[in-house]
PDB file of N, CA and C in Angstrom:
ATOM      1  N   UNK A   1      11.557 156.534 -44.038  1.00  0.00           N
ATOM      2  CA  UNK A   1      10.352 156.068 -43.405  1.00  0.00           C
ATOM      3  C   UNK A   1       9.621 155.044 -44.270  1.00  0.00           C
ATOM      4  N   UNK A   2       9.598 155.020 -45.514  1.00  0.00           N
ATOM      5  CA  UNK A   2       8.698 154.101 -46.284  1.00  0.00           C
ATOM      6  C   UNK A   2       9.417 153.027 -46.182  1.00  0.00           C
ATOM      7  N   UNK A   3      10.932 152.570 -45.979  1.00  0.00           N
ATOM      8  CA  UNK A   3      11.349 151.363 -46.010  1.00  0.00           C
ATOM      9  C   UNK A   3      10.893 151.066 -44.945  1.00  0.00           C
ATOM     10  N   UNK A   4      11.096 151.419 -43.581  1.00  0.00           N
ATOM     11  CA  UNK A   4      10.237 150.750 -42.414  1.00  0.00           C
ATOM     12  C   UNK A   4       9.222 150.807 -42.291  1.00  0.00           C
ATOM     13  N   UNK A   5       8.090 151.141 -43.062  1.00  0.00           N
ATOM     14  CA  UNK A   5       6.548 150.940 -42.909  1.00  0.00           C
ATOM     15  C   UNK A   5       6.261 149.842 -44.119  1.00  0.00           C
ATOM     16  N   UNK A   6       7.236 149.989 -45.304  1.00  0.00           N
ATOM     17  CA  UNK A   6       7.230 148.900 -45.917  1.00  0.00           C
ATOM     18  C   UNK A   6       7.329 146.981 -45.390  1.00  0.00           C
ATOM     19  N   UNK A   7       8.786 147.293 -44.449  1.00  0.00           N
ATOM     20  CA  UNK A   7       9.406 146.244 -43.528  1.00  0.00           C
ATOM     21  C   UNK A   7       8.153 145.401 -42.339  1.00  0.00           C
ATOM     22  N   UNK A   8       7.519 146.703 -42.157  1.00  0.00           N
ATOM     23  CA  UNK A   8       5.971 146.606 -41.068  1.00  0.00           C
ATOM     24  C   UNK A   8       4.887 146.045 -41.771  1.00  0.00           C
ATOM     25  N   UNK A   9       4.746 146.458 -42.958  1.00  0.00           N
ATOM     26  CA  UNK A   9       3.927 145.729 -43.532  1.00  0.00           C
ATOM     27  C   UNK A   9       4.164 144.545 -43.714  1.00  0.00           C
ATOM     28  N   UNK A  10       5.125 144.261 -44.410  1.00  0.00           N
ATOM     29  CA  UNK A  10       5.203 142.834 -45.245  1.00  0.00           C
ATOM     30  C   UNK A  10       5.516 141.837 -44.005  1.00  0.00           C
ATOM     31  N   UNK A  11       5.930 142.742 -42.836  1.00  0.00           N
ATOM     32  CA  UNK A  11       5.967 141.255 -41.151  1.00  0.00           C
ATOM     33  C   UNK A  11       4.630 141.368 -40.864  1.00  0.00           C
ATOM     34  N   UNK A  12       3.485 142.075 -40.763  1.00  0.00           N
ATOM     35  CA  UNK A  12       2.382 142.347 -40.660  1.00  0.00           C
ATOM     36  C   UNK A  12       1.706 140.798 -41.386  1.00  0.00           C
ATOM     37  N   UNK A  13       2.107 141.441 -42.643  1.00  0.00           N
ATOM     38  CA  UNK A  13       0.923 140.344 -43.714  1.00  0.00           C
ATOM     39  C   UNK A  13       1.250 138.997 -44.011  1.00  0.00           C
ATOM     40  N   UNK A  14       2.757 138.867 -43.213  1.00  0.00           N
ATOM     41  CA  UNK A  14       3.183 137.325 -43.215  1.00  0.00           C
ATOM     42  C   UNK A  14       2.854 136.896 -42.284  1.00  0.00           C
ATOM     43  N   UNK A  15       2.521 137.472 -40.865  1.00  0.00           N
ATOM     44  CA  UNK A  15       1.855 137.117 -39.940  1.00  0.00           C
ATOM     45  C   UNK A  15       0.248 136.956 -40.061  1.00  0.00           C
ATOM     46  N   UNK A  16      -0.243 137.303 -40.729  1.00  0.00           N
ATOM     47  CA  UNK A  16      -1.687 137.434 -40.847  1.00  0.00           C
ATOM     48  C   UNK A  16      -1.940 136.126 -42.187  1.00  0.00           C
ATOM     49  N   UNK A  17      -1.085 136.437 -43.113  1.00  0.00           N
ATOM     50  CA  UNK A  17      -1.422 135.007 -43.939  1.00  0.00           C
ATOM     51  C   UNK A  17      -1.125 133.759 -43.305  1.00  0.00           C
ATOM     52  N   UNK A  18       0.300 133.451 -42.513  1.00  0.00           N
ATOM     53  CA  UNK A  18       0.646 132.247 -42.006  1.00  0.00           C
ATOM     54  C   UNK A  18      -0.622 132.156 -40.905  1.00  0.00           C
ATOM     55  N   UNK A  19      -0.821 133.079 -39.972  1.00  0.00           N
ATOM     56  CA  UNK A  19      -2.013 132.445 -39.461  1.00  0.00           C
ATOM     57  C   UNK A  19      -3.373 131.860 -39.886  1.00  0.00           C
ATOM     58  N   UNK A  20      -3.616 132.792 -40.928  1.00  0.00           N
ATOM     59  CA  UNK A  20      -5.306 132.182 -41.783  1.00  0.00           C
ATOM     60  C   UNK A  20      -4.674 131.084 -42.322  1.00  0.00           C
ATOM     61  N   UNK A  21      -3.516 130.390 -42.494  1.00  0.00           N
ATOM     62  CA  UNK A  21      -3.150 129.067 -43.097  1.00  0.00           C
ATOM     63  C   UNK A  21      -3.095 127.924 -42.283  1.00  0.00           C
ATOM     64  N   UNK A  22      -2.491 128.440 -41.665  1.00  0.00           N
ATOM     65  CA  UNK A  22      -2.485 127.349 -40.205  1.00  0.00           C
ATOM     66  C   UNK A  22      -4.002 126.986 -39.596  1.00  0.00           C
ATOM     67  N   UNK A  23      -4.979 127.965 -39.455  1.00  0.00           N
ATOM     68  CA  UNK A  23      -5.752 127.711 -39.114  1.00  0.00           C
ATOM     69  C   UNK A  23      -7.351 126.685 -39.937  1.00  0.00           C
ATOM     70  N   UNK A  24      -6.766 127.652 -40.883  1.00  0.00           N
ATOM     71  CA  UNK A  24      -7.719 126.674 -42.054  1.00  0.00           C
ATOM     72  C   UNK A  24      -7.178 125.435 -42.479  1.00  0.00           C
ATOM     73  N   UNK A  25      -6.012 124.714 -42.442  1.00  0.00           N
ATOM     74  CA  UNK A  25      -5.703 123.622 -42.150  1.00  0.00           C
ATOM     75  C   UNK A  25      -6.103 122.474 -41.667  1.00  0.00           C
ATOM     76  N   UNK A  26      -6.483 121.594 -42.023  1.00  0.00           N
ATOM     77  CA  UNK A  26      -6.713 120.147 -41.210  1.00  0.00           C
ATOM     78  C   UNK A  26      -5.759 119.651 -40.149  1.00  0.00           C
ATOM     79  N   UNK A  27      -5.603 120.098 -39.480  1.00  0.00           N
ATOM     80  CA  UNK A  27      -4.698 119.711 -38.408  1.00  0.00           C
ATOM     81  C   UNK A  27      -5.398 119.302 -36.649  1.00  0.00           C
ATOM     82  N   UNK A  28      -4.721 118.921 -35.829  1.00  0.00           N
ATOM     83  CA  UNK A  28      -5.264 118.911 -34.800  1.00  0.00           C
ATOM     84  C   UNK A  28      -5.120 119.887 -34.032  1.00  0.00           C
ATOM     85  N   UNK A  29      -5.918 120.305 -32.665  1.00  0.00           N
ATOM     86  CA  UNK A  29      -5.428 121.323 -32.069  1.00  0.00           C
ATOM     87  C   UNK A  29      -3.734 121.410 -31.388  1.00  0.00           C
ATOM     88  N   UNK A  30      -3.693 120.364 -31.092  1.00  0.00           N
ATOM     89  CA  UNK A  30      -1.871 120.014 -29.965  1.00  0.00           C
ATOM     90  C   UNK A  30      -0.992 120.802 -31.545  1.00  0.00           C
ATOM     91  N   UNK A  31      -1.172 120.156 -32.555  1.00  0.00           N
ATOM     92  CA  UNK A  31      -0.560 120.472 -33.926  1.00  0.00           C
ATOM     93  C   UNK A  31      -0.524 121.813 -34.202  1.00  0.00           C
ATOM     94  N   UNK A  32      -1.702 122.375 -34.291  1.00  0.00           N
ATOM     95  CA  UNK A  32      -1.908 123.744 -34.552  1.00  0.00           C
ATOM     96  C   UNK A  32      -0.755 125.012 -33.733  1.00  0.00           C
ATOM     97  N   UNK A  33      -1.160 124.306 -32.386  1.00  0.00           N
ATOM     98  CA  UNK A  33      -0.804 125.337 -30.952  1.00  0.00           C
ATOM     99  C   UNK A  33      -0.041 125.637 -31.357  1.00  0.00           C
ATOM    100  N   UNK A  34       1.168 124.311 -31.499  1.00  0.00           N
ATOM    101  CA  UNK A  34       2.293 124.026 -31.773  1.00  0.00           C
ATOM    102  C   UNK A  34       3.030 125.015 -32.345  1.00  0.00           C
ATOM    103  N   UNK A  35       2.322 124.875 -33.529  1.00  0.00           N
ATOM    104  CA  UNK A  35       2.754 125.655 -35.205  1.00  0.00           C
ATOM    105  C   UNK A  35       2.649 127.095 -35.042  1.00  0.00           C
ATOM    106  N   UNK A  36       1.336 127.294 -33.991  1.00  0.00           N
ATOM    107  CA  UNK A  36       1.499 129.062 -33.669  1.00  0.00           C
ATOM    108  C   UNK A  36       2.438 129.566 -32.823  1.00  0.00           C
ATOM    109  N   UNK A  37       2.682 128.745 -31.947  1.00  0.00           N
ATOM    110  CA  UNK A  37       3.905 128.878 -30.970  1.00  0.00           C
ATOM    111  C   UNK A  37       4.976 129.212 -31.661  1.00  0.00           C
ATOM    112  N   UNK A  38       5.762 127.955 -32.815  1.00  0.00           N
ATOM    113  CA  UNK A  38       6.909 128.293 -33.694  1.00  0.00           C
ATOM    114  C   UNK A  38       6.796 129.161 -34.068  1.00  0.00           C
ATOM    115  N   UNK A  39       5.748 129.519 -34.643  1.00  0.00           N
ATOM    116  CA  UNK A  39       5.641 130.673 -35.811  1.00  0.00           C
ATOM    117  C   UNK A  39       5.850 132.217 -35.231  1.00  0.00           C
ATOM    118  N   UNK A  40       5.099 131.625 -34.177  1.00  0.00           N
ATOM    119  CA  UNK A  40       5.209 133.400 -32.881  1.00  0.00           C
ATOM    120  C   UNK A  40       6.152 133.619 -32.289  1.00  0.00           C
ATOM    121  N   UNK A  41       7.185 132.749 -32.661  1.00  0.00           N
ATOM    122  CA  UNK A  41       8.634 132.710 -31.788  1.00  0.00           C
ATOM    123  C   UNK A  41       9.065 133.647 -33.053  1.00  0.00           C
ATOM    124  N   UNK A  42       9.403 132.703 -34.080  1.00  0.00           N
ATOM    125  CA  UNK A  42       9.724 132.836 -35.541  1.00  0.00           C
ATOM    126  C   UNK A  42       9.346 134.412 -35.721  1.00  0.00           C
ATOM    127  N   UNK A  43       8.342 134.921 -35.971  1.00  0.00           N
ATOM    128  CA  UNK A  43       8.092 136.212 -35.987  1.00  0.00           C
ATOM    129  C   UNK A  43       8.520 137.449 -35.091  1.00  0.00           C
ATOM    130  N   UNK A  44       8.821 136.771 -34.089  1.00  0.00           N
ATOM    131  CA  UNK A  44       9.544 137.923 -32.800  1.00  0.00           C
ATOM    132  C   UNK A  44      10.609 138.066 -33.382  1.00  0.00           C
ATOM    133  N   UNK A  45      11.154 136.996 -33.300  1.00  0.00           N
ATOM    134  CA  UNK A  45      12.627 137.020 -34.007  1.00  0.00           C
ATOM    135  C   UNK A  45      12.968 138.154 -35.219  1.00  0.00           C
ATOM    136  N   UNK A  46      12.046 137.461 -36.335  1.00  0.00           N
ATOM    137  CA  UNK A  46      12.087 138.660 -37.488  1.00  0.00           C
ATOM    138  C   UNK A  46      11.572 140.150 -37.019  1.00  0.00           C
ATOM    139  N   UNK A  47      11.134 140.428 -36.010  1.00  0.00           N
ATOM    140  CA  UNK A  47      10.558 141.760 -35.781  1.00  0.00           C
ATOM    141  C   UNK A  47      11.773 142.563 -34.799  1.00  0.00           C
ATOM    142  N   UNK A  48      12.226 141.094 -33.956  1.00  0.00           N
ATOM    143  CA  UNK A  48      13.207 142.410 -33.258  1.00  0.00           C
ATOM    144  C   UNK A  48      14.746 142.353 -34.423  1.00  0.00           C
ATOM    145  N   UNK A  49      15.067 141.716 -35.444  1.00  0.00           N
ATOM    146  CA  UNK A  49      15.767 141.545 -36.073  1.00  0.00           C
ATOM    147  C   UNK A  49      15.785 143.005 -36.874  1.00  0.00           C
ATOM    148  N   UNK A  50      14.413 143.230 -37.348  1.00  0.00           N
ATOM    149  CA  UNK A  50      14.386 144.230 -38.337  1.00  0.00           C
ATOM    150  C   UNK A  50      14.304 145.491 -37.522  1.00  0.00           C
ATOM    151  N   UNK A  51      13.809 145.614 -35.820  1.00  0.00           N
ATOM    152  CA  UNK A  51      14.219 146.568 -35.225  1.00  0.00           C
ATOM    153  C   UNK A  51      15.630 147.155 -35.591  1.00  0.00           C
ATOM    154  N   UNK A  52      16.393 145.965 -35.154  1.00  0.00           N
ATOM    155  CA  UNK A  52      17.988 146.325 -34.823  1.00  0.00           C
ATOM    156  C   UNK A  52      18.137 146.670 -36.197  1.00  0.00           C
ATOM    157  N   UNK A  53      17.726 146.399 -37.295  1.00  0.00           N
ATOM    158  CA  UNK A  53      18.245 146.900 -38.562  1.00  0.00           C
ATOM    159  C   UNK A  53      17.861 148.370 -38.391  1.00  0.00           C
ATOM    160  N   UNK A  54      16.372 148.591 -38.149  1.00  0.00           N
ATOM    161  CA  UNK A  54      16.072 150.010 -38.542  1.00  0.00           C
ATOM    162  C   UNK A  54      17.063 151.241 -37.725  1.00  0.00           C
ATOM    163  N   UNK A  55      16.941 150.243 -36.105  1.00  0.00           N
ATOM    164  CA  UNK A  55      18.015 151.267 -34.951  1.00  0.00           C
ATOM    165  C   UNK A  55      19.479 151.169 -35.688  1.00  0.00           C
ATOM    166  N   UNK A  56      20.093 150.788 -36.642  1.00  0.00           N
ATOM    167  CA  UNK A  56      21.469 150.496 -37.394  1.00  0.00           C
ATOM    168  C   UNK A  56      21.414 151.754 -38.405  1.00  0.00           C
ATOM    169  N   UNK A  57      20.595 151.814 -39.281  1.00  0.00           N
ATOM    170  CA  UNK A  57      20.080 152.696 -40.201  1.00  0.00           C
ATOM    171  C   UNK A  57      19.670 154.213 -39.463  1.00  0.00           C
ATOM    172  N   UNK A  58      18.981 154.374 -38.323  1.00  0.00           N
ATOM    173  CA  UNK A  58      18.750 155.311 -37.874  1.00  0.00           C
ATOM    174  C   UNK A  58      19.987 155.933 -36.966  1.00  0.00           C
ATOM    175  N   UNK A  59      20.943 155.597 -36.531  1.00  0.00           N
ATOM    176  CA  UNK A  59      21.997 155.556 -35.593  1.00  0.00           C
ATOM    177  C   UNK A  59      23.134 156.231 -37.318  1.00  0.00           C
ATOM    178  N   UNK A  60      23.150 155.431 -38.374  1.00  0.00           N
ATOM    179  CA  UNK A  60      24.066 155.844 -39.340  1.00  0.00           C
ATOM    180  C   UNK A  60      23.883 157.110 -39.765  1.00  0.00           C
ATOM    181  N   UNK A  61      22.481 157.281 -39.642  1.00  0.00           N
ATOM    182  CA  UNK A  61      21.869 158.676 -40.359  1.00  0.00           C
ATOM    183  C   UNK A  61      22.109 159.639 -39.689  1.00  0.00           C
ATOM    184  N   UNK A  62      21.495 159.678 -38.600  1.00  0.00           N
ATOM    185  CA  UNK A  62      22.289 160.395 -37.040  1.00  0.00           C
ATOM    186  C   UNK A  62      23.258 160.976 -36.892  1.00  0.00           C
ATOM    187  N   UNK A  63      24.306 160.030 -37.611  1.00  0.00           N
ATOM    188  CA  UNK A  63      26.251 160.217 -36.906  1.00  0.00           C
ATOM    189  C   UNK A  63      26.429 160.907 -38.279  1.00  0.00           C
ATOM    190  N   UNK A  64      26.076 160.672 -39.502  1.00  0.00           N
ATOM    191  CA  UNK A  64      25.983 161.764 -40.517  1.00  0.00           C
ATOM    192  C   UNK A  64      25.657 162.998 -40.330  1.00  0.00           C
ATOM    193  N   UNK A  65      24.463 163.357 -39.972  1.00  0.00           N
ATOM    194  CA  UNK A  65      23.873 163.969 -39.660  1.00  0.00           C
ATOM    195  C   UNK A  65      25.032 165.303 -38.962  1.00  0.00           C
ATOM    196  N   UNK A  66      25.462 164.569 -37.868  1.00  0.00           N
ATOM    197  CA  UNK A  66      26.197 165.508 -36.664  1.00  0.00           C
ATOM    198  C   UNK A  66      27.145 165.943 -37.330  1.00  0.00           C
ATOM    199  N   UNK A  67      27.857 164.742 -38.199  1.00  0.00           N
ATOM    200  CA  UNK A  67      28.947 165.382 -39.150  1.00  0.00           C
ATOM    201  C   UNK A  67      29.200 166.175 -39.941  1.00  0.00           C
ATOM    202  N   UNK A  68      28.016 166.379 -40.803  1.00  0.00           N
ATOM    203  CA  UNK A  68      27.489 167.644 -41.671  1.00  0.00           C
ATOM    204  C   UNK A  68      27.534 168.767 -40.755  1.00  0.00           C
ATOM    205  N   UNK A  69      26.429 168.761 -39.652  1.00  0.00           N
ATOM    206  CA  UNK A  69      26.149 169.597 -38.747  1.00  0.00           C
ATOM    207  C   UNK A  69      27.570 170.168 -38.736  1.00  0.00           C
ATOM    208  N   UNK A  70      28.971 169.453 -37.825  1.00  0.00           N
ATOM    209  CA  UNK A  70      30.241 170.198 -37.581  1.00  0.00           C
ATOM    210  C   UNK A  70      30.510 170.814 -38.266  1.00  0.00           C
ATOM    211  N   UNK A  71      30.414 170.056 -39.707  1.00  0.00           N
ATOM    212  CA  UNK A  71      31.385 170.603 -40.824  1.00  0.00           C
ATOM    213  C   UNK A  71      30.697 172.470 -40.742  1.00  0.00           C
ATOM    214  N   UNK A  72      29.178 172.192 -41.191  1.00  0.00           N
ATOM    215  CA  UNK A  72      28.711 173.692 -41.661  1.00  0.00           C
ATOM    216  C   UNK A  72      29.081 174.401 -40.187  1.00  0.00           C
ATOM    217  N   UNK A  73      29.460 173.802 -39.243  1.00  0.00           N
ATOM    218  CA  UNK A  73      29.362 175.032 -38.174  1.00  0.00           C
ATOM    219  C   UNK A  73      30.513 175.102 -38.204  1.00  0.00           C
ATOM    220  N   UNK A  74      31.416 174.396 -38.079  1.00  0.00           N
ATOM    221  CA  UNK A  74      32.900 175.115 -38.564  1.00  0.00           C
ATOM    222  C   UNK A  74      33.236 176.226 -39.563  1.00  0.00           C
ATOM    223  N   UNK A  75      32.879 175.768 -40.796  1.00  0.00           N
ATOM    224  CA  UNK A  75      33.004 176.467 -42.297  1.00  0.00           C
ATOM    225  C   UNK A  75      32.322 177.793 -41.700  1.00  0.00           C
ATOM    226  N   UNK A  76      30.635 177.512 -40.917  1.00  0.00           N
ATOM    227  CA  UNK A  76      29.895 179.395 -40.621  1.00  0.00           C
ATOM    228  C   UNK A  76      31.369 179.760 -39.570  1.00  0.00           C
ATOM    229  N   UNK A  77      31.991 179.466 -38.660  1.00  0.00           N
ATOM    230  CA  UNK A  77      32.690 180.235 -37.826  1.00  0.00           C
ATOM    231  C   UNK A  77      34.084 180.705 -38.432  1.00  0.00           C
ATOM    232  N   UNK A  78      34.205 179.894 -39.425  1.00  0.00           N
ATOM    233  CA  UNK A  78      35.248 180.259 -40.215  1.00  0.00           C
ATOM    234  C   UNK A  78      35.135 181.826 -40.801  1.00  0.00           C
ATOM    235  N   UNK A  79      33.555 181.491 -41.471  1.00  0.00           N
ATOM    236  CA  UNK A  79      33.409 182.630 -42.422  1.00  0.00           C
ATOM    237  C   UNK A  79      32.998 183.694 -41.503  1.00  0.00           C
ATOM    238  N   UNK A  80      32.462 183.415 -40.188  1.00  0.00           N
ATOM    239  CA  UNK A  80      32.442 184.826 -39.309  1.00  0.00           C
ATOM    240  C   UNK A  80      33.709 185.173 -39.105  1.00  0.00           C
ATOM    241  N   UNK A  81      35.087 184.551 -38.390  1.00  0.00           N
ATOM    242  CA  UNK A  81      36.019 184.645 -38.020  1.00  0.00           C
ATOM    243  C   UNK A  81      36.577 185.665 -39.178  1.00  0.00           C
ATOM    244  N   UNK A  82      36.638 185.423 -40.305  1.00  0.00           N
ATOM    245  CA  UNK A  82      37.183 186.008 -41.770  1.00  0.00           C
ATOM    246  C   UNK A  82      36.815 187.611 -42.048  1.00  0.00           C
ATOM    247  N   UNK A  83      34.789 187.296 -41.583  1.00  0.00           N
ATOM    248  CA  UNK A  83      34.547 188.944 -41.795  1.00  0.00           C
ATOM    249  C   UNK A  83      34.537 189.254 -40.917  1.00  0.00           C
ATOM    250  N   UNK A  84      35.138 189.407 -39.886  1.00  0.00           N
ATOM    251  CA  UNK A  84      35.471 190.268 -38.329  1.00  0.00           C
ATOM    252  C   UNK A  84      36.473 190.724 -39.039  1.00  0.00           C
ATOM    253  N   UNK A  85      37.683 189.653 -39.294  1.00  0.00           N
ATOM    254  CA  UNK A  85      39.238 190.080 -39.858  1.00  0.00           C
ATOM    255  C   UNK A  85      39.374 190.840 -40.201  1.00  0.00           C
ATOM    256  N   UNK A  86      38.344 191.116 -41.571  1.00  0.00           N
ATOM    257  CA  UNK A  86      38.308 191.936 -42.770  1.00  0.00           C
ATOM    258  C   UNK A  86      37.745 193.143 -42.537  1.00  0.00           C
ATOM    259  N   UNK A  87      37.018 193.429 -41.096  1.00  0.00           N
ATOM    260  CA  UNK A  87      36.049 194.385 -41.113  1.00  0.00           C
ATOM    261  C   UNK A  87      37.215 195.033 -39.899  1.00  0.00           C
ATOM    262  N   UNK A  88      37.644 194.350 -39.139  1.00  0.00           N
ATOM    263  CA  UNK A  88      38.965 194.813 -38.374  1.00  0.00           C
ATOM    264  C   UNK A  88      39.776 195.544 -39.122  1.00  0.00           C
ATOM    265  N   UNK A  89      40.373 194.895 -40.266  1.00  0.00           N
ATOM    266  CA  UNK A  89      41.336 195.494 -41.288  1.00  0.00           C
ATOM    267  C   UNK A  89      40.831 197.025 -41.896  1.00  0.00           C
ATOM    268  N   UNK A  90      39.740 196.610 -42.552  1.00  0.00           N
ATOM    269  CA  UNK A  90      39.063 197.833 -42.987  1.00  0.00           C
ATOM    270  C   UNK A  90      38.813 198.966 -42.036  1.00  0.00           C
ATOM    271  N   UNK A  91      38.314 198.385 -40.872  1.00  0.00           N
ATOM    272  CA  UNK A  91      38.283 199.892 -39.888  1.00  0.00           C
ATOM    273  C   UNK A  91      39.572 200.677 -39.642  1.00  0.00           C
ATOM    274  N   UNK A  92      40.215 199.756 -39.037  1.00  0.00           N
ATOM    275  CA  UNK A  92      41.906 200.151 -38.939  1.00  0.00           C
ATOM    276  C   UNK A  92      42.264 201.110 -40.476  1.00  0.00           C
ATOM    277  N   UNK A  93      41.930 201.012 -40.863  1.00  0.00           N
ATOM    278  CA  UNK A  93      42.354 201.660 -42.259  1.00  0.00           C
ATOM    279  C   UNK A  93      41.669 203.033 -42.567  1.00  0.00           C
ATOM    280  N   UNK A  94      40.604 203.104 -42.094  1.00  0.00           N
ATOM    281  CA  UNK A  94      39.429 204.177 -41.946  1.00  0.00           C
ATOM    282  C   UNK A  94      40.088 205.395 -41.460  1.00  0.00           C
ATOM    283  N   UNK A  95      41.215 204.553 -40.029  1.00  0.00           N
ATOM    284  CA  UNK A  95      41.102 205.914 -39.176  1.00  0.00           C
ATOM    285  C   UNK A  95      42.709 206.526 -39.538  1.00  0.00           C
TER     286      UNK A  95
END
């Protein structure tokens, strides 16, 4: 989570500085528009860019995730499967 609130920030504050720059600028308005237009294109771009990174990262973690998950639920059915065996064996032996 801190890398993507990190990622949020720093598109956050590049958006917020490039605008107080642009604006405090000597420029004309047609010029300005312009420049916010690029820039607001420019920034979508980097925002759905770093989406697809985070959905890449979150999707990897995920498919890990499930994989671990199998493994331990295999290994627990294993180890139930084993003490049934053993507790089978042992009863059988009882009588």
């Amino acid at each position: 989570m801190s890398t993507s609130r990190f990622l949020a920030g720093f598109i956050v504050g590049g958006a917020i500085g490039a605008l107080a720059g642009l604006l405090l600028a000597p420029k004309s308005g047609e010029e300005t528009r312009k420049i916010l237009a690029d820039k607001a294109q420019e920034m979508a771009k980097r925002a759905d860019e770093t989406a697809k990174q985070i959905q890449t990262k979150a999707d990897d973690v995920v498919s890990d995730l499930q994989k671990k998950g199998d493994e331990i639920k295999d290994k627990l059915q294993d180890l139930i499967s084993k003490q049934k065996d053993g507790k089978s064996v042992d009863e059988g032996s009882d009588e």
